[in-house]
Protein backbone atom coordinates (compact mmCIF):
# COMPACT_ATOMS: atom_id res chain seq x y z
CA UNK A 1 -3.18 47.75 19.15
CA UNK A 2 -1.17 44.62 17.64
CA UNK A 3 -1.67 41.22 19.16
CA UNK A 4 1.53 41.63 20.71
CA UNK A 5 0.51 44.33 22.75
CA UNK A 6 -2.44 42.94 24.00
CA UNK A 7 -0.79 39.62 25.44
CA UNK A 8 1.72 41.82 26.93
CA UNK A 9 -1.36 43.78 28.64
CA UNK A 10 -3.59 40.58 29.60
CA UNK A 11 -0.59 38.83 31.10
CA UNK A 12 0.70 42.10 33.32
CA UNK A 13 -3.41 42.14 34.38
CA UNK A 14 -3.35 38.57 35.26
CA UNK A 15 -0.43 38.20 36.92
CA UNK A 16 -1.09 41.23 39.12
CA UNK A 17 -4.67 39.11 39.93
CA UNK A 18 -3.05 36.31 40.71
CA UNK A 19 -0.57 38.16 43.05
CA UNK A 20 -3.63 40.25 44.34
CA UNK A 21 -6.59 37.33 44.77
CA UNK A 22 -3.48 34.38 45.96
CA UNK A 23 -2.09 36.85 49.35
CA UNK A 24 -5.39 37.59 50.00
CA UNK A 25 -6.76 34.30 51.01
CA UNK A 26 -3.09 33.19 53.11
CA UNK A 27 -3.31 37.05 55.11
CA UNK A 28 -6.51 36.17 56.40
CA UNK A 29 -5.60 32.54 57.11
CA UNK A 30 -2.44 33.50 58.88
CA UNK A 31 -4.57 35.91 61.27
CA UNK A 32 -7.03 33.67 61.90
CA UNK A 33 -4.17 30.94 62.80
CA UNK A 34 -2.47 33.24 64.80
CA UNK A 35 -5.46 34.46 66.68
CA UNK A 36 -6.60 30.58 68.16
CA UNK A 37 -3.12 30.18 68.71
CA UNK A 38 -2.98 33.31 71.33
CA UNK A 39 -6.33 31.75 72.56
CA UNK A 40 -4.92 28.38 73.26
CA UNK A 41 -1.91 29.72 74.58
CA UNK A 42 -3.84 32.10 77.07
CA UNK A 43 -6.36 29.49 77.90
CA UNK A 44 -3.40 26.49 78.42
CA UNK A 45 -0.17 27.72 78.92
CA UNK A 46 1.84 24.90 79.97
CA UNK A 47 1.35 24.37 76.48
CA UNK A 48 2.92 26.87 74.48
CA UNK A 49 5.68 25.47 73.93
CA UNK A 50 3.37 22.99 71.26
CA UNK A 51 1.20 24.87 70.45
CA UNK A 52 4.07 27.35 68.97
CA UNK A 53 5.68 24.76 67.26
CA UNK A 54 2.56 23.05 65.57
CA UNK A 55 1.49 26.81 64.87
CA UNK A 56 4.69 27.65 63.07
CA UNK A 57 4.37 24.37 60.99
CA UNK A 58 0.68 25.21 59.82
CA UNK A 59 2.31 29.04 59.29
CA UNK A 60 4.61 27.41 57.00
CA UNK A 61 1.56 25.55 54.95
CA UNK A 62 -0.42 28.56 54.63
CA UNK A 63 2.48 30.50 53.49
CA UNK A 64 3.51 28.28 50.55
CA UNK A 65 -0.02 29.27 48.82
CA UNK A 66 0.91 32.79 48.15
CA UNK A 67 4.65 31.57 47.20
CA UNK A 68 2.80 29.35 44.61
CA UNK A 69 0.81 32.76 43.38
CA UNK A 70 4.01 34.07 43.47
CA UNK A 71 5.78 31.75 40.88
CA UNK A 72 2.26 31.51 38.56
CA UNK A 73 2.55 34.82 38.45
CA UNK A 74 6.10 34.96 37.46
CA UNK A 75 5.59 32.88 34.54
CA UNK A 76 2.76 34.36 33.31
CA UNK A 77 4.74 37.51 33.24
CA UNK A 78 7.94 35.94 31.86
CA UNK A 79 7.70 32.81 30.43
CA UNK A 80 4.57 33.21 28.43
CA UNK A 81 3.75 30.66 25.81
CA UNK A 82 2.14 32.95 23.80
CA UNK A 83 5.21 35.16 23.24
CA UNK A 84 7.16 32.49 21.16
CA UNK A 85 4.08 32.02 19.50
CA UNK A 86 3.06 35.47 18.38
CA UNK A 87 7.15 36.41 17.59
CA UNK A 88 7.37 33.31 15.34
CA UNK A 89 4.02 34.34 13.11
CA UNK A 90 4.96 37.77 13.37
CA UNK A 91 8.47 37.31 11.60
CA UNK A 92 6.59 35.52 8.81
């Protein structure tokens, strides 16, 4: 295999990771959230009406981790530093 090759392999395998370890971590946070919210909402429910809205916020913040995995990912994959790199020295 040419070094080509192999940074094309090692960034597909870490940018799947990144996609697969970064939703991990906000799917589980999102339940959890979700689940105390249905608590509080059962338990108080004059309340819902803030306890939706402060729910949806903190939704929002959780979310924006696997949108940040997202766009690592994506330039791993695509905008590699390495590629300019190994295309320059390969020319020569």
């Amino acid at each position: 295999m040419d070094s080509i090759t192999i940074i094309a392999l090692v960034s597909i395998v870490v940018g799947g990771l990144t996609m697969a370890i970064g939703s991990i971590a906000p799917a589980l946070g999102e339940a959890i959230a979700l689940s105390k919210a249905l608590t509080a909402i059962a338990q108080q429910p004059d309340e819902a009406n803030t306890i939706i809205r402060t729910l949806f916020v903190g939704l929002a913040m959780i979310e924006s981790l696997a949108i940040f995995c997202l766009v690592i990912a994506i330039v791993i994959l695509f905008t590699n530093p390495f590629w300019e790199y190994l295309i320059s020295h390969a020319v020569k």
